[in-house]
C-alpha atoms as a PDB file:
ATOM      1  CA  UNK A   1    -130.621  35.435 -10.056  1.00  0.00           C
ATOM      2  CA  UNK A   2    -126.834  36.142 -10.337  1.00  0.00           C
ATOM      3  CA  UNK A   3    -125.057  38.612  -8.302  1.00  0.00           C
ATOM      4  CA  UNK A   4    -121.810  40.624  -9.006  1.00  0.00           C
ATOM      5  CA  UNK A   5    -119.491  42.510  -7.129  1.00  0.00           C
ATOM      6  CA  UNK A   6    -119.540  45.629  -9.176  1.00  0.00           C
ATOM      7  CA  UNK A   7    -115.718  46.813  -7.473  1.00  0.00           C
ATOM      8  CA  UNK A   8    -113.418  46.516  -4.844  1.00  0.00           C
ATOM      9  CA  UNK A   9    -114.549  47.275  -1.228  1.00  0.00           C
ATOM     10  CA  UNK A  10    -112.514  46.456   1.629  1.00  0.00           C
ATOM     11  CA  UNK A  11    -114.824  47.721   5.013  1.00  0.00           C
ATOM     12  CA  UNK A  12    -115.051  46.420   8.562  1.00  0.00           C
ATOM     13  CA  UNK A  13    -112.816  43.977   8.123  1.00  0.00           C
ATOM     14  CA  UNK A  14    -114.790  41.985   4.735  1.00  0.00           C
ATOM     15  CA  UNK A  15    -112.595  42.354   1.770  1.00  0.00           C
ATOM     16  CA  UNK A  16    -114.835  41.901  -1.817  1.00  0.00           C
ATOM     17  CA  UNK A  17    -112.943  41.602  -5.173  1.00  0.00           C
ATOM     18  CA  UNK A  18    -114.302  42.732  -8.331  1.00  0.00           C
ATOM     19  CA  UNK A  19    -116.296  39.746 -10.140  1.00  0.00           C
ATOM     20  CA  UNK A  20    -117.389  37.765  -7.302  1.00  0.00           C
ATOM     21  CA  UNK A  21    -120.102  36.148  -8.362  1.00  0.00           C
ATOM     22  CA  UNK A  22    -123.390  34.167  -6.792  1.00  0.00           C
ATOM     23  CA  UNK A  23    -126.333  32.360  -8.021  1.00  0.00           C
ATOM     24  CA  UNK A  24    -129.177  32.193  -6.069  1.00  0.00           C
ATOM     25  CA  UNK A  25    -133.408  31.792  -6.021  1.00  0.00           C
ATOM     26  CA  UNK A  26    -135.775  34.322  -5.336  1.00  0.00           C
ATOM     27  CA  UNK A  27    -139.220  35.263  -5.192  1.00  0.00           C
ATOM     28  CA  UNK A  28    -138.865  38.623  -5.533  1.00  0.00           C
ATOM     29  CA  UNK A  29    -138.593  40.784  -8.319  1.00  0.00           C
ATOM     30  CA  UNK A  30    -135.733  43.019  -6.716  1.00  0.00           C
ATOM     31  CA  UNK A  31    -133.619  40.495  -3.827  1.00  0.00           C
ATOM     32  CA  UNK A  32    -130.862  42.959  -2.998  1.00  0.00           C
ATOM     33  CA  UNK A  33    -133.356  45.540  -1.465  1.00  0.00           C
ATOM     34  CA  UNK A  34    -136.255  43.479  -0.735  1.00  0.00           C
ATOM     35  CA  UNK A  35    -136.458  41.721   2.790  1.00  0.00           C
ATOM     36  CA  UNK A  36    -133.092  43.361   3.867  1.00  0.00           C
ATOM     37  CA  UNK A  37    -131.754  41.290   0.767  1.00  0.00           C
ATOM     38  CA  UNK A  38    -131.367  38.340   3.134  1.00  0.00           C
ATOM     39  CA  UNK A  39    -131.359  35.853  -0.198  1.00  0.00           C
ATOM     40  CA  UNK A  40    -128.251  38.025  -1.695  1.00  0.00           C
ATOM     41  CA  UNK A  41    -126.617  37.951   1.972  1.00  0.00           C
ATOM     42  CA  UNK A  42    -126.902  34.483   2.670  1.00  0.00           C
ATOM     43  CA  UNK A  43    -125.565  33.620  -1.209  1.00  0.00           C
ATOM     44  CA  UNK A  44    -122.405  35.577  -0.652  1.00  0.00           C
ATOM     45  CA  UNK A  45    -122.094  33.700   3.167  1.00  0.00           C
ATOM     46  CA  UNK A  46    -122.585  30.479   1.709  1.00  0.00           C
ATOM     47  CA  UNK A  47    -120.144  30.464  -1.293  1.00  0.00           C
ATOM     48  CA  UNK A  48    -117.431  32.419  -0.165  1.00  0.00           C
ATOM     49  CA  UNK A  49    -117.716  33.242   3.599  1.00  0.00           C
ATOM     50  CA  UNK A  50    -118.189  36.680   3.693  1.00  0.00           C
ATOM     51  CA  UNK A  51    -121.060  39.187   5.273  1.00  0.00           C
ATOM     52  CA  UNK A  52    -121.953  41.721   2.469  1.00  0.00           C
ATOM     53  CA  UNK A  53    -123.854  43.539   4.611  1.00  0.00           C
ATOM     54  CA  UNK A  54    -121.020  43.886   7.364  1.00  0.00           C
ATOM     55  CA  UNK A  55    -118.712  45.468   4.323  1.00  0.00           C
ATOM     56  CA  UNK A  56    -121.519  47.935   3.593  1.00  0.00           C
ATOM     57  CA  UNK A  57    -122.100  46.353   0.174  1.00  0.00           C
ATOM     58  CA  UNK A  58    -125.660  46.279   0.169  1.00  0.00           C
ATOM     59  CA  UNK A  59    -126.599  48.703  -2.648  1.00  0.00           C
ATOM     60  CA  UNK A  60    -126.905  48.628  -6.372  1.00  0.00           C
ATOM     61  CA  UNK A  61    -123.253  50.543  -6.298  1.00  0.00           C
ATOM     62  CA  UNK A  62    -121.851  47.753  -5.099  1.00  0.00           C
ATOM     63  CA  UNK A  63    -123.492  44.362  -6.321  1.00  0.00           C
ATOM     64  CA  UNK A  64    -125.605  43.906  -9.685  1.00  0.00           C
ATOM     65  CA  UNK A  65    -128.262  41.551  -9.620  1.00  0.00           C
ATOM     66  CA  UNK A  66    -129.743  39.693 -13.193  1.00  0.00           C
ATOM     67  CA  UNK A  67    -132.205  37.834 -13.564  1.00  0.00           C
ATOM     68  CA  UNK A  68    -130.783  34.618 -15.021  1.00  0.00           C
ATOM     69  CA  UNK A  69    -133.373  32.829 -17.954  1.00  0.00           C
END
């Protein structure tokens, strides 16, 4: 899966900036809402140091996830 940062949020301290961008595995069908989209959070964390959850980004608003083939 890929996700994007859909816009620019700046909450609680966690700035995101439109186009962000992380690759990551999943088994399931829909990682930003299934198992508190821990995959999507950790992804974010890893590459560029910052909680998405903690900048209340955690919503199809914010962050588009695809399915990469």
């Amino acid at each position: 899966f890929r996700a994007t940062v859909k816009l620019n949020k700046w909450n609680n301290g966690v700035r995101l900036e439109k186009g962000m961008s992380v690759e990551f595995v999943s088994n399931y069908a829909a990682p930003l809402s299934t198992n508190g989209g821990k995959e999507v959070i950790a992804a974010f964390e890893r590459v560029y140091g910052v909680d998405i959850h903690k900048a209340g980004a955690m919503s199809s608003a914010c962050i588009e996830v695809v399915r990469i083939k």
